[in-house]
PDB file of N, CA and C in Angstrom:
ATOM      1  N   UNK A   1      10.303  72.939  50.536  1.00  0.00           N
ATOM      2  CA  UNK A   1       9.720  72.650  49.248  1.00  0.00           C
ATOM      3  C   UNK A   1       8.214  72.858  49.367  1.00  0.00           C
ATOM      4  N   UNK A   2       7.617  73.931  48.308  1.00  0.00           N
ATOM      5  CA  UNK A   2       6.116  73.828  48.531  1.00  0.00           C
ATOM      6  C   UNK A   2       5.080  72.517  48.297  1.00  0.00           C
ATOM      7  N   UNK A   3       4.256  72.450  48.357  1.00  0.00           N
ATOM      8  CA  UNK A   3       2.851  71.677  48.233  1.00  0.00           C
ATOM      9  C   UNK A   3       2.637  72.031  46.855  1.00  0.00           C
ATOM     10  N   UNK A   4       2.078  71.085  46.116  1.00  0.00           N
ATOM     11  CA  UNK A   4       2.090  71.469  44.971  1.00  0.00           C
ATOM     12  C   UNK A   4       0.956  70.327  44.655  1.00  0.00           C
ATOM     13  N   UNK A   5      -0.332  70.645  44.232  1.00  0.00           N
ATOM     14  CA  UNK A   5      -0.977  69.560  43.612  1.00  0.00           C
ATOM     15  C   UNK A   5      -0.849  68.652  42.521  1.00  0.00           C
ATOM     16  N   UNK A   6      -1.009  67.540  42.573  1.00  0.00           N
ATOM     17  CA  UNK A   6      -0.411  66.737  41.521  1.00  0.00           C
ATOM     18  C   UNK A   6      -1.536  66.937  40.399  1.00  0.00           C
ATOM     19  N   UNK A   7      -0.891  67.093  39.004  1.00  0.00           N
ATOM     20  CA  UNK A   7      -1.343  67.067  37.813  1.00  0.00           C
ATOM     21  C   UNK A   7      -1.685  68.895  37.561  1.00  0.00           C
ATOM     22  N   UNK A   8      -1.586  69.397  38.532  1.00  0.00           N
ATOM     23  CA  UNK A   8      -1.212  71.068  38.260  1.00  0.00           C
ATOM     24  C   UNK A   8      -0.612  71.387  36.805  1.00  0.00           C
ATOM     25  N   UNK A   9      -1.101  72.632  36.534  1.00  0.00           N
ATOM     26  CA  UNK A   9       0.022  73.384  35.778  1.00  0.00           C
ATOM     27  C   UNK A   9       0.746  74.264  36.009  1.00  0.00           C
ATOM     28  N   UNK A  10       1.799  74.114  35.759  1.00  0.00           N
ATOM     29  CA  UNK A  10       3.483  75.181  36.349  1.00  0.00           C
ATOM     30  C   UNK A  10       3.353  76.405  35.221  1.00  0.00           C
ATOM     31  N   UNK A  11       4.101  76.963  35.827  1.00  0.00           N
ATOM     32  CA  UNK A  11       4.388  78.800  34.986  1.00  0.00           C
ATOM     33  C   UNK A  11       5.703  78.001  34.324  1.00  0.00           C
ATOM     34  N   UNK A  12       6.454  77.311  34.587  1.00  0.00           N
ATOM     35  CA  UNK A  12       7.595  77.125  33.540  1.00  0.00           C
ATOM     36  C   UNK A  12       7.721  76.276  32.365  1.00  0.00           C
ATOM     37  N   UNK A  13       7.208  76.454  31.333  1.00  0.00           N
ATOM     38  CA  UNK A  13       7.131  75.635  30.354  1.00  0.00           C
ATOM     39  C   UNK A  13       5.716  74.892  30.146  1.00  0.00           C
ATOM     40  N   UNK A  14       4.899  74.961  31.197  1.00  0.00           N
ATOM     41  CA  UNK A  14       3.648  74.299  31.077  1.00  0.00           C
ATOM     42  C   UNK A  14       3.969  72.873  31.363  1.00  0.00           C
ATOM     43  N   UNK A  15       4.722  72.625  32.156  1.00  0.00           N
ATOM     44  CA  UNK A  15       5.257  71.248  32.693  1.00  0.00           C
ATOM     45  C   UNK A  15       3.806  70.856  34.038  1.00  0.00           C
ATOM     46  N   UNK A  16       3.909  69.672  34.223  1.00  0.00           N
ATOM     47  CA  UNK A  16       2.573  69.339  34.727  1.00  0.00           C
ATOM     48  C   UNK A  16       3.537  68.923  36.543  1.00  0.00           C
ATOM     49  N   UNK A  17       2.794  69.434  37.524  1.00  0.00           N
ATOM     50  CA  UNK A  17       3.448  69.020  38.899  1.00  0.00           C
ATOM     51  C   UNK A  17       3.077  67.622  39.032  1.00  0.00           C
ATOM     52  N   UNK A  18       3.867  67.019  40.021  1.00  0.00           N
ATOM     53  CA  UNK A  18       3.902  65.498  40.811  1.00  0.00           C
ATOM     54  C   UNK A  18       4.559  65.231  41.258  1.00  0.00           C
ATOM     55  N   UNK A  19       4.469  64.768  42.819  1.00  0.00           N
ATOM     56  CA  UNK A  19       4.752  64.555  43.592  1.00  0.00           C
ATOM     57  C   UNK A  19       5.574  65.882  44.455  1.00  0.00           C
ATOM     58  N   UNK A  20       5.064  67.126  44.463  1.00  0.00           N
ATOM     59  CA  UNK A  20       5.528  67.885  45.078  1.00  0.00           C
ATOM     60  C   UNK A  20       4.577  67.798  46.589  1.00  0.00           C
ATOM     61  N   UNK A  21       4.767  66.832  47.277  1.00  0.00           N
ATOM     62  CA  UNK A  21       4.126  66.253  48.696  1.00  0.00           C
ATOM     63  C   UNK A  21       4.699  67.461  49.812  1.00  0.00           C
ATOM     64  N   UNK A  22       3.090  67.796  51.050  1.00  0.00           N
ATOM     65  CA  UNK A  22       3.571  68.353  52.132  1.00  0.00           C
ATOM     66  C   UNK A  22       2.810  67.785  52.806  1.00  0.00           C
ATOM     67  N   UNK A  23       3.123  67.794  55.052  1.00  0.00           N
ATOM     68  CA  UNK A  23       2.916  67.009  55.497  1.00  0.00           C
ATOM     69  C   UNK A  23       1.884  67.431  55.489  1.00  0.00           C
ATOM     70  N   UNK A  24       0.729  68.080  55.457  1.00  0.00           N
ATOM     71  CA  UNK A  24      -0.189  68.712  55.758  1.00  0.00           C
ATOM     72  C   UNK A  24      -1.708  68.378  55.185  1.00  0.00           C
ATOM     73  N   UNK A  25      -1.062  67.738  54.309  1.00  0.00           N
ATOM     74  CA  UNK A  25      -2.393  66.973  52.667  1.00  0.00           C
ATOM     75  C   UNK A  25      -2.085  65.394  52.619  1.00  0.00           C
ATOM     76  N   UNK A  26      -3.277  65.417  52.722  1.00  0.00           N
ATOM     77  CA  UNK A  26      -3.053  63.577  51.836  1.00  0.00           C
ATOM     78  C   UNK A  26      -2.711  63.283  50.508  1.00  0.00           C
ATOM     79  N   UNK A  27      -2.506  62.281  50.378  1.00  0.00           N
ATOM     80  CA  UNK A  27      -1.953  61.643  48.937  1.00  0.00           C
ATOM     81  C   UNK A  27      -1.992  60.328  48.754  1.00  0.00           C
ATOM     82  N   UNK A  28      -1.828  59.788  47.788  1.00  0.00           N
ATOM     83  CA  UNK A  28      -2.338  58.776  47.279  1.00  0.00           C
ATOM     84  C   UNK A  28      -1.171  57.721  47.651  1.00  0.00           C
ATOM     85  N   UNK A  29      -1.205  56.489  48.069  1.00  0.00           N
ATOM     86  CA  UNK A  29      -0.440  55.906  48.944  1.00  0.00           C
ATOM     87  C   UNK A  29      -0.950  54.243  48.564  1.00  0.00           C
ATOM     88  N   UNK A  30       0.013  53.350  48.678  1.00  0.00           N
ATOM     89  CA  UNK A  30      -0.173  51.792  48.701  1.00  0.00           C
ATOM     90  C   UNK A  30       1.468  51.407  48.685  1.00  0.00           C
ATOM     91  N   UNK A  31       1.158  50.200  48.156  1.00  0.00           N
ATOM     92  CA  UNK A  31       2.708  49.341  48.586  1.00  0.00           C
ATOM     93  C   UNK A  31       3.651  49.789  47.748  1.00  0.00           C
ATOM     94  N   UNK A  32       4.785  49.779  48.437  1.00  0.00           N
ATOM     95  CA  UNK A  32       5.902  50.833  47.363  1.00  0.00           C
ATOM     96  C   UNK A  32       6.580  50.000  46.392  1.00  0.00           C
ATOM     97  N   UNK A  33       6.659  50.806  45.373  1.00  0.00           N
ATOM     98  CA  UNK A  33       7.068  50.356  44.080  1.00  0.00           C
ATOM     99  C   UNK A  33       8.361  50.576  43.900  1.00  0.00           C
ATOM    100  N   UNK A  34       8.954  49.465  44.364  1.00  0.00           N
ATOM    101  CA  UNK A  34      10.522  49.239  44.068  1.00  0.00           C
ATOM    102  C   UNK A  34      11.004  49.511  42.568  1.00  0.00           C
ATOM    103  N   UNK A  35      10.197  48.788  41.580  1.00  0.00           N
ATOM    104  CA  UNK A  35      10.441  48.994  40.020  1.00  0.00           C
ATOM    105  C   UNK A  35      10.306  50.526  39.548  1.00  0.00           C
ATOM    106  N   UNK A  36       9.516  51.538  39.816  1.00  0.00           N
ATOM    107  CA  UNK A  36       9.346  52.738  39.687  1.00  0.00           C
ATOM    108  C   UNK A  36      10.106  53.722  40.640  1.00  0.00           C
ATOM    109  N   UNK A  37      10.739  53.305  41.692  1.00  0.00           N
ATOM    110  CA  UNK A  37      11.299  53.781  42.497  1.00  0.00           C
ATOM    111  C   UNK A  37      12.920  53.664  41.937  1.00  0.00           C
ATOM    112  N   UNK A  38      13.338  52.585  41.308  1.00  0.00           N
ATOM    113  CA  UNK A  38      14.925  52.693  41.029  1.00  0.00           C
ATOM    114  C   UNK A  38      14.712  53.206  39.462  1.00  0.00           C
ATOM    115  N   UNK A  39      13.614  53.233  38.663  1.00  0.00           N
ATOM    116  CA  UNK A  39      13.928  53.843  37.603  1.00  0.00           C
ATOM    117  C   UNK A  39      13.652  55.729  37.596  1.00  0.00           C
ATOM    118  N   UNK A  40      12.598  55.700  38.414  1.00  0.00           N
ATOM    119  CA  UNK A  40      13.261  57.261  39.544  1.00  0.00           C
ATOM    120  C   UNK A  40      14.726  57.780  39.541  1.00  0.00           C
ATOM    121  N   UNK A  41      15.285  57.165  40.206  1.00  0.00           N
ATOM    122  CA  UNK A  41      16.497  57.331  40.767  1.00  0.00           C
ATOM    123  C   UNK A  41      17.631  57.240  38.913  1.00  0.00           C
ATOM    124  N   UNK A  42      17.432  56.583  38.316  1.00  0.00           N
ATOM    125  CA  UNK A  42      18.235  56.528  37.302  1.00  0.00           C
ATOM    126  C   UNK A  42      17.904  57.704  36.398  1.00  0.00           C
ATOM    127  N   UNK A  43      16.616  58.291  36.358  1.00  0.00           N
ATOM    128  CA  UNK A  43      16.300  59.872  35.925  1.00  0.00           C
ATOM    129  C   UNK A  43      16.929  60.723  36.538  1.00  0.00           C
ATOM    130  N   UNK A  44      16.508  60.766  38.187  1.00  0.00           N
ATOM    131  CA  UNK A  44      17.596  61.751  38.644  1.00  0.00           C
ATOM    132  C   UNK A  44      18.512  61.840  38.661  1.00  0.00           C
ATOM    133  N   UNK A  45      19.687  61.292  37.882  1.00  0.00           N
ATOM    134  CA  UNK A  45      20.590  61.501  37.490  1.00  0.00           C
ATOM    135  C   UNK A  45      20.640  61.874  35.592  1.00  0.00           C
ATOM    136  N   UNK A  46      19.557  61.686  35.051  1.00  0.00           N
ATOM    137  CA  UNK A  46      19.741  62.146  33.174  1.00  0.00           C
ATOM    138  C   UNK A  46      18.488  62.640  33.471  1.00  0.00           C
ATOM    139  N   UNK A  47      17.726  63.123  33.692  1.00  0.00           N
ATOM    140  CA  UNK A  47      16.454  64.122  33.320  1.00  0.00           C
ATOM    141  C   UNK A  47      16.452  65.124  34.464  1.00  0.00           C
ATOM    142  N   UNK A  48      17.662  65.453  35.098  1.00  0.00           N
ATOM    143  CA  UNK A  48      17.767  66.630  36.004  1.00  0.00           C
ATOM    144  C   UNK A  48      17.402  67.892  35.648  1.00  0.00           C
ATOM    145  N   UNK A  49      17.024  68.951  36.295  1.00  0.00           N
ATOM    146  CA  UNK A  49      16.662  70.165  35.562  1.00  0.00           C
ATOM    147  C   UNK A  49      16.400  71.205  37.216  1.00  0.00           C
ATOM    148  N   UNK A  50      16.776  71.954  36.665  1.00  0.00           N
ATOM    149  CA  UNK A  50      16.505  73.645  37.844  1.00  0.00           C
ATOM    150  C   UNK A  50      17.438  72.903  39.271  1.00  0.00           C
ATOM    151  N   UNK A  51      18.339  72.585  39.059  1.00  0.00           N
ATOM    152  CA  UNK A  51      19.012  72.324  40.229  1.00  0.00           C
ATOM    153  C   UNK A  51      19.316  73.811  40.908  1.00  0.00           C
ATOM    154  N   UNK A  52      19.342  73.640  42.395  1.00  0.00           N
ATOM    155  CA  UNK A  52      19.950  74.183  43.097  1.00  0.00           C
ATOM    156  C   UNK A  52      20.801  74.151  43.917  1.00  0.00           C
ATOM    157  N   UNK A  53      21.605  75.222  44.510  1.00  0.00           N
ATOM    158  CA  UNK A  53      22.888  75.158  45.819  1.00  0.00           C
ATOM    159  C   UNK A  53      22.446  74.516  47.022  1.00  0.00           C
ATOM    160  N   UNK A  54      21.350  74.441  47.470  1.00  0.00           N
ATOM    161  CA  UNK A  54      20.644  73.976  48.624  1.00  0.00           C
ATOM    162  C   UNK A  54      20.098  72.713  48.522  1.00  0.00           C
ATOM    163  N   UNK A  55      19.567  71.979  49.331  1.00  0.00           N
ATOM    164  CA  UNK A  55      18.702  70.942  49.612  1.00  0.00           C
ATOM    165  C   UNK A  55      17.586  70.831  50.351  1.00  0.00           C
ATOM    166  N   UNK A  56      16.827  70.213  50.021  1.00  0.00           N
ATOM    167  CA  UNK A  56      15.825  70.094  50.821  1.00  0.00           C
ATOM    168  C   UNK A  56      15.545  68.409  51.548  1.00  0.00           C
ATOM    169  N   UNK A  57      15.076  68.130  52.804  1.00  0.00           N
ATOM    170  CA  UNK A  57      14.917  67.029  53.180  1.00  0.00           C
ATOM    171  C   UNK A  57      13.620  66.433  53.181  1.00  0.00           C
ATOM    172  N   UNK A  58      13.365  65.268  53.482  1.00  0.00           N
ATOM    173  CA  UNK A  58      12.366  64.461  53.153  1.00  0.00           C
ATOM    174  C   UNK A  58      11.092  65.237  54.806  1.00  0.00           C
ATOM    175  N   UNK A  59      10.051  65.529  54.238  1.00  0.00           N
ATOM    176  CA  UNK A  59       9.112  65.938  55.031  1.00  0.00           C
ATOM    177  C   UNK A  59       8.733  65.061  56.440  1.00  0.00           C
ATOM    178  N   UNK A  60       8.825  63.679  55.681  1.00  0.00           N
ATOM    179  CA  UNK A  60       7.920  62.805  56.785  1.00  0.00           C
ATOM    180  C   UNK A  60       8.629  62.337  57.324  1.00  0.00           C
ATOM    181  N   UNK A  61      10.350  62.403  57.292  1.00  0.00           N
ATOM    182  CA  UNK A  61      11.161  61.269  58.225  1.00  0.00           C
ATOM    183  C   UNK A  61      12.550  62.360  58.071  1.00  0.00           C
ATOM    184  N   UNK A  62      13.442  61.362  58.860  1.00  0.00           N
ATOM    185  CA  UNK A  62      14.621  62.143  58.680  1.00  0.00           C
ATOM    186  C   UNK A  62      15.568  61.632  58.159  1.00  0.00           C
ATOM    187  N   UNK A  63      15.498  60.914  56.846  1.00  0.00           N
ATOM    188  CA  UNK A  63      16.128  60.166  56.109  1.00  0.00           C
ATOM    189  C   UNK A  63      17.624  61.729  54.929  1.00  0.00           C
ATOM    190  N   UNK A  64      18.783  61.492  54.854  1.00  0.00           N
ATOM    191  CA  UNK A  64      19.026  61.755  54.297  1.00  0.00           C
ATOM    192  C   UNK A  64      19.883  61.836  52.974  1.00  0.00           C
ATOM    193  N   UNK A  65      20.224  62.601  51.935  1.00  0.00           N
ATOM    194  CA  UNK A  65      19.930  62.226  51.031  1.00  0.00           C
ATOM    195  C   UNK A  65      21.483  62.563  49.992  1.00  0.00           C
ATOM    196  N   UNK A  66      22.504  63.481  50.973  1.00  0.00           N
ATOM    197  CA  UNK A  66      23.964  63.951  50.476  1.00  0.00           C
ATOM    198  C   UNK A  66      24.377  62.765  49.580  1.00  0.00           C
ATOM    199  N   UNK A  67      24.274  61.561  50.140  1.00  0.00           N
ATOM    200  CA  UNK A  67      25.156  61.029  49.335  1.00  0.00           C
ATOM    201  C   UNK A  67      24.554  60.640  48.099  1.00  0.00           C
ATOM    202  N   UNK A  68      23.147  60.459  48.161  1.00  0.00           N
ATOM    203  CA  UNK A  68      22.549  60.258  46.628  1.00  0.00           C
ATOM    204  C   UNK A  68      22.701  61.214  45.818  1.00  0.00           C
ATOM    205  N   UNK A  69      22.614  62.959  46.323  1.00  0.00           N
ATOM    206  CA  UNK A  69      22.612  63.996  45.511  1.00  0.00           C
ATOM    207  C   UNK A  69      21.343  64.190  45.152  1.00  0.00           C
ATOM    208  N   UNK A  70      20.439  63.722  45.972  1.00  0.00           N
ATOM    209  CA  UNK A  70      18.485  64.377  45.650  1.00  0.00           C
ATOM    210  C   UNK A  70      18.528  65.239  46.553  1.00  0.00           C
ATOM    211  N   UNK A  71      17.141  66.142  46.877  1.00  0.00           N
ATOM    212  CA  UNK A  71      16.911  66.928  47.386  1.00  0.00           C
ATOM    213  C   UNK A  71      17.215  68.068  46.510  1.00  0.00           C
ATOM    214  N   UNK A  72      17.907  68.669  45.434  1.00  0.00           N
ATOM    215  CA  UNK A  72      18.100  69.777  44.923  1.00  0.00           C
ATOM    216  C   UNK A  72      17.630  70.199  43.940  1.00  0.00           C
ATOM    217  N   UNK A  73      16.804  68.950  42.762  1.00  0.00           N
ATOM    218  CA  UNK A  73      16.413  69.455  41.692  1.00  0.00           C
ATOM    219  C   UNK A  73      14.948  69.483  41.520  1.00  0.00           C
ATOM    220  N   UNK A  74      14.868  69.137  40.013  1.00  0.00           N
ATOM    221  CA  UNK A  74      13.395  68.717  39.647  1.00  0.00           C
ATOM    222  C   UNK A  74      13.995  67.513  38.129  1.00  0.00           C
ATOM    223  N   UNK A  75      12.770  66.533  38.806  1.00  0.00           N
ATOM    224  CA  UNK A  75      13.401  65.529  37.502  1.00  0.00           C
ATOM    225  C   UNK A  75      11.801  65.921  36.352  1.00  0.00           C
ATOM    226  N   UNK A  76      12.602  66.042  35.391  1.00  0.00           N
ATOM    227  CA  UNK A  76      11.104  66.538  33.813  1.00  0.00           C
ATOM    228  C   UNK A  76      11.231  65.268  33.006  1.00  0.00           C
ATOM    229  N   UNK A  77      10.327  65.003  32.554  1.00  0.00           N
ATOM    230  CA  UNK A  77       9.936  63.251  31.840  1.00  0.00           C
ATOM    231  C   UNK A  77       8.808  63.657  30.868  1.00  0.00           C
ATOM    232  N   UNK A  78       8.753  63.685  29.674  1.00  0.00           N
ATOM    233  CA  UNK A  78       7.861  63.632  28.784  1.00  0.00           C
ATOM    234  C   UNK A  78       6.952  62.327  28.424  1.00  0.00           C
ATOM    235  N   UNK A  79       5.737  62.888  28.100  1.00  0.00           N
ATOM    236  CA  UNK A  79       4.824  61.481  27.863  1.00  0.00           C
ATOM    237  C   UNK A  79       4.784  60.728  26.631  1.00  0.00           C
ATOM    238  N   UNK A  80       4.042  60.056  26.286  1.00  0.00           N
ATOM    239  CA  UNK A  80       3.808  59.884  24.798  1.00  0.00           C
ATOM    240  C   UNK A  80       2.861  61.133  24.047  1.00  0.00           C
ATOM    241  N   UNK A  81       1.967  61.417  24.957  1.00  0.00           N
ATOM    242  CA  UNK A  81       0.787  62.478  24.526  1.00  0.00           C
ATOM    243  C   UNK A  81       1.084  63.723  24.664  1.00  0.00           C
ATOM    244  N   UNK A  82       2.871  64.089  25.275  1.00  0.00           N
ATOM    245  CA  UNK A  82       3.372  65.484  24.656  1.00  0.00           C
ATOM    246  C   UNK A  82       3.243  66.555  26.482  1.00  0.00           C
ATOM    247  N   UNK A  83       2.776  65.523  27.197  1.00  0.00           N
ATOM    248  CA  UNK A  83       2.515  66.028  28.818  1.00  0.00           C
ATOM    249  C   UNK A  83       4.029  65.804  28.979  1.00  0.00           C
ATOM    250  N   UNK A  84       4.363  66.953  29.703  1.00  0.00           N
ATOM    251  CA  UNK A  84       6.139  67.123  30.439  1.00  0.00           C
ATOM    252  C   UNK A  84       5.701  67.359  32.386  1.00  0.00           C
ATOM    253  N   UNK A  85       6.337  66.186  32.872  1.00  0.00           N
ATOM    254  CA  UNK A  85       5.543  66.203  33.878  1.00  0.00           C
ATOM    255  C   UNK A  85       7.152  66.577  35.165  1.00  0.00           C
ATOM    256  N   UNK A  86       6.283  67.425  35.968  1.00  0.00           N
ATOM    257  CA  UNK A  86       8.038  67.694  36.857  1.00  0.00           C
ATOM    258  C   UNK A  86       7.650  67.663  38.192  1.00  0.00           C
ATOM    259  N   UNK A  87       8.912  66.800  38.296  1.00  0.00           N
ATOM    260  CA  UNK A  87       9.020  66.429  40.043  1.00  0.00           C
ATOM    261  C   UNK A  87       9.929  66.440  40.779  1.00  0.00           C
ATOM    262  N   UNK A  88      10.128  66.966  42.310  1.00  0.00           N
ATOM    263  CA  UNK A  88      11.354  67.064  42.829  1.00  0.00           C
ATOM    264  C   UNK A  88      11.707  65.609  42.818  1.00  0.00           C
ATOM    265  N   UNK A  89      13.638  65.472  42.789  1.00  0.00           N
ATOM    266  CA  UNK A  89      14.009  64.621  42.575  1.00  0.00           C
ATOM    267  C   UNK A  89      13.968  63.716  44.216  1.00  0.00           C
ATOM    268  N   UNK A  90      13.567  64.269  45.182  1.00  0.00           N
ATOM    269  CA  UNK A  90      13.214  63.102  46.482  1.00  0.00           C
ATOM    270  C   UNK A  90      11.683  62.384  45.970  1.00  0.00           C
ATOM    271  N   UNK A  91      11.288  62.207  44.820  1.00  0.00           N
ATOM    272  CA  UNK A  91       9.981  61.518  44.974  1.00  0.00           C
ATOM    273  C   UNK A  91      10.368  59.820  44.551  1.00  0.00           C
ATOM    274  N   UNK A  92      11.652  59.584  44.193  1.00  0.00           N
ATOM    275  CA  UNK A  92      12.190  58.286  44.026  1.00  0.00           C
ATOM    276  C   UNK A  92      11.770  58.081  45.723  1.00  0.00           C
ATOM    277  N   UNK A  93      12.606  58.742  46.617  1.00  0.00           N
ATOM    278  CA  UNK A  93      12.610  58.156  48.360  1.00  0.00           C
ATOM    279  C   UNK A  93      10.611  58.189  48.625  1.00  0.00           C
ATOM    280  N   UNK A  94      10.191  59.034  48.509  1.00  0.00           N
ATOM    281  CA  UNK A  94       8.665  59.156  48.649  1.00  0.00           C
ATOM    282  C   UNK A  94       8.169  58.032  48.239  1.00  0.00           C
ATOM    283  N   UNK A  95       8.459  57.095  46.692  1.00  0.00           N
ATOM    284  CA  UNK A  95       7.680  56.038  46.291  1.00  0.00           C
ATOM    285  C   UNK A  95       7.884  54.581  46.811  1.00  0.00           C
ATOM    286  N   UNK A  96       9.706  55.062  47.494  1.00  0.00           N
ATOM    287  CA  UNK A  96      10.226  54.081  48.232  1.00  0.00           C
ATOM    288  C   UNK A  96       9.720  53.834  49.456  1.00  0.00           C
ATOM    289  N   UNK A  97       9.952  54.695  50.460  1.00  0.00           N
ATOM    290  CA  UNK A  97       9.915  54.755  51.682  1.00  0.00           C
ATOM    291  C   UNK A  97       8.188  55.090  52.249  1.00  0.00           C
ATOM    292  N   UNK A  98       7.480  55.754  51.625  1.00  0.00           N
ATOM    293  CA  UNK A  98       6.351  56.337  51.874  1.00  0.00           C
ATOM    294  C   UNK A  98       5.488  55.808  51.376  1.00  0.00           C
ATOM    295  N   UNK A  99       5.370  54.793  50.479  1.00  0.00           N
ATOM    296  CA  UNK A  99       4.423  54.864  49.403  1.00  0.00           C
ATOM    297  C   UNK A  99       3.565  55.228  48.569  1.00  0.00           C
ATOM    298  N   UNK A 100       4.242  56.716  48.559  1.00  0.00           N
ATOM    299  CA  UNK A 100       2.993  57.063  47.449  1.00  0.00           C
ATOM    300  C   UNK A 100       2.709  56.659  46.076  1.00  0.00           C
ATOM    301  N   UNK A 101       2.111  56.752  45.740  1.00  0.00           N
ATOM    302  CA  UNK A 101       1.486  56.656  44.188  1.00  0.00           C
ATOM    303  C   UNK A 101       1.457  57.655  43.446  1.00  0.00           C
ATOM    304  N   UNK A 102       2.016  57.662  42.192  1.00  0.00           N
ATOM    305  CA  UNK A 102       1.627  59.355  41.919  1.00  0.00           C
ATOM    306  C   UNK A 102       0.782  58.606  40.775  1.00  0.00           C
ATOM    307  N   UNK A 103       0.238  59.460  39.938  1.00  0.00           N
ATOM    308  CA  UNK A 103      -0.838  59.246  38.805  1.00  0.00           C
ATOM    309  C   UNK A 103       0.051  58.086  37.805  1.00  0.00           C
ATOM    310  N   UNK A 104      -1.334  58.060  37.050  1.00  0.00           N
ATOM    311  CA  UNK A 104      -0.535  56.304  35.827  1.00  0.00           C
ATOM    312  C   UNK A 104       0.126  57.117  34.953  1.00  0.00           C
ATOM    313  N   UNK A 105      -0.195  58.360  34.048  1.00  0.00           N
ATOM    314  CA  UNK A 105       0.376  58.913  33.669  1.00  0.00           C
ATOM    315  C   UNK A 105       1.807  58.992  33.516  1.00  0.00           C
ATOM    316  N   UNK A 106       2.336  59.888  34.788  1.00  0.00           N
ATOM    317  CA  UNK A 106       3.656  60.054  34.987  1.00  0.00           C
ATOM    318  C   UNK A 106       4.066  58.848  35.383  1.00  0.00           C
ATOM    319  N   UNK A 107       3.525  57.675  35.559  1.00  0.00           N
ATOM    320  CA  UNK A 107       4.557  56.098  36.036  1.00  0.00           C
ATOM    321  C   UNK A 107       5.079  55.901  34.489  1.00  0.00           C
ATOM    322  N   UNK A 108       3.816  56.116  33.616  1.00  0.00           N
ATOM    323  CA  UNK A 108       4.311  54.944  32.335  1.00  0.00           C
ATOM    324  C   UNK A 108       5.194  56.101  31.610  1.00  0.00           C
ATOM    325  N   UNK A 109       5.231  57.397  31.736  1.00  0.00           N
ATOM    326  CA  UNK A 109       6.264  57.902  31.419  1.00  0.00           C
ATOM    327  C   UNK A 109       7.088  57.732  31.577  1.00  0.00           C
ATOM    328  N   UNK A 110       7.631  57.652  33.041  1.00  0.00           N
ATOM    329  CA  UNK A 110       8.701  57.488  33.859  1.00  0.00           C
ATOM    330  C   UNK A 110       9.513  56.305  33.326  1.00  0.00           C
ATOM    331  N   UNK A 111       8.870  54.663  33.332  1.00  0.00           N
ATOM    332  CA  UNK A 111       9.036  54.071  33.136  1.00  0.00           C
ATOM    333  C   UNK A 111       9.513  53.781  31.568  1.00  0.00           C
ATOM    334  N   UNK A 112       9.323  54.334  30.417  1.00  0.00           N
ATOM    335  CA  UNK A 112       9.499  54.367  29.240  1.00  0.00           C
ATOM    336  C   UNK A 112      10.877  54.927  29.111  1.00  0.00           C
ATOM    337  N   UNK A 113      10.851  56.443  29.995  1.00  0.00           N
ATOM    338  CA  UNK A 113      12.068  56.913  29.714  1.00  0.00           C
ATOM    339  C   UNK A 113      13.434  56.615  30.308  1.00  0.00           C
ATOM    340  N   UNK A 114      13.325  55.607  31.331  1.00  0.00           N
ATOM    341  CA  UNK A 114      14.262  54.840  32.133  1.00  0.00           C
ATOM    342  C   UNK A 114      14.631  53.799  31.595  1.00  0.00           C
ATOM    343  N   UNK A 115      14.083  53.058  30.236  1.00  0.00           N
ATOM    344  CA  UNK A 115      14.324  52.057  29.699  1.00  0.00           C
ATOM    345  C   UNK A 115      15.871  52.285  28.977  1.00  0.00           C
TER     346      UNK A 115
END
């Protein structure tokens, strides 16, 4: 999976990147957010999009992911302000396990559309 800067703009739709993490860059990191992390996980399953035959595994560990069914897509979440923001669907395990943070933006999206 490439590196992808967060809050980028994509060639597909003008969808905004996040959390496309490589080991190679820093990122924004603190205590992991269990509440944003399982409403993650309940997107990647209804806001799935560009799935593929393959998988990809988690960069920083060797955690894996068959039986959840992440690693293959991209989860897309719209804002209130009309921003469509896309992220591979391992960034639920990233907010879990890793702690990252991704921008407030895509949380209170996230969070709205998991309700």
């Amino acid at each position: 999976m490439p590196f992808l800067p967060d809050l980028t703009s994509r060639m597909h739709g003008g969808a905004v990147t996040v959390g496309w993490l490589g080991t190679e860059q820093p990122y924004p990191q603190g205590p992991p957010d269990q509440e944003l992390a399982q409403a993650l996980l309940r997107l990647a399953s209804t806001h799935r999009v560009r799935q593929t035959r393959g998988s990809h595994q988690c960069p920083f560990c060797t955690a894996s992911f068959n039986d959840l069914g992440l690693g293959s897509a991209e989860i897309q979440v719209k804002a209130s302000d009309g921003t469509v923001y896309a992220a591979p669907d391992l960034i639920a395990h990233y907010v879990a396990e890793h702690g990252y943070q991704p921008p407030a933006g895509f949380v209170a999206a996230v969070l709205a559309a998991a309700e």
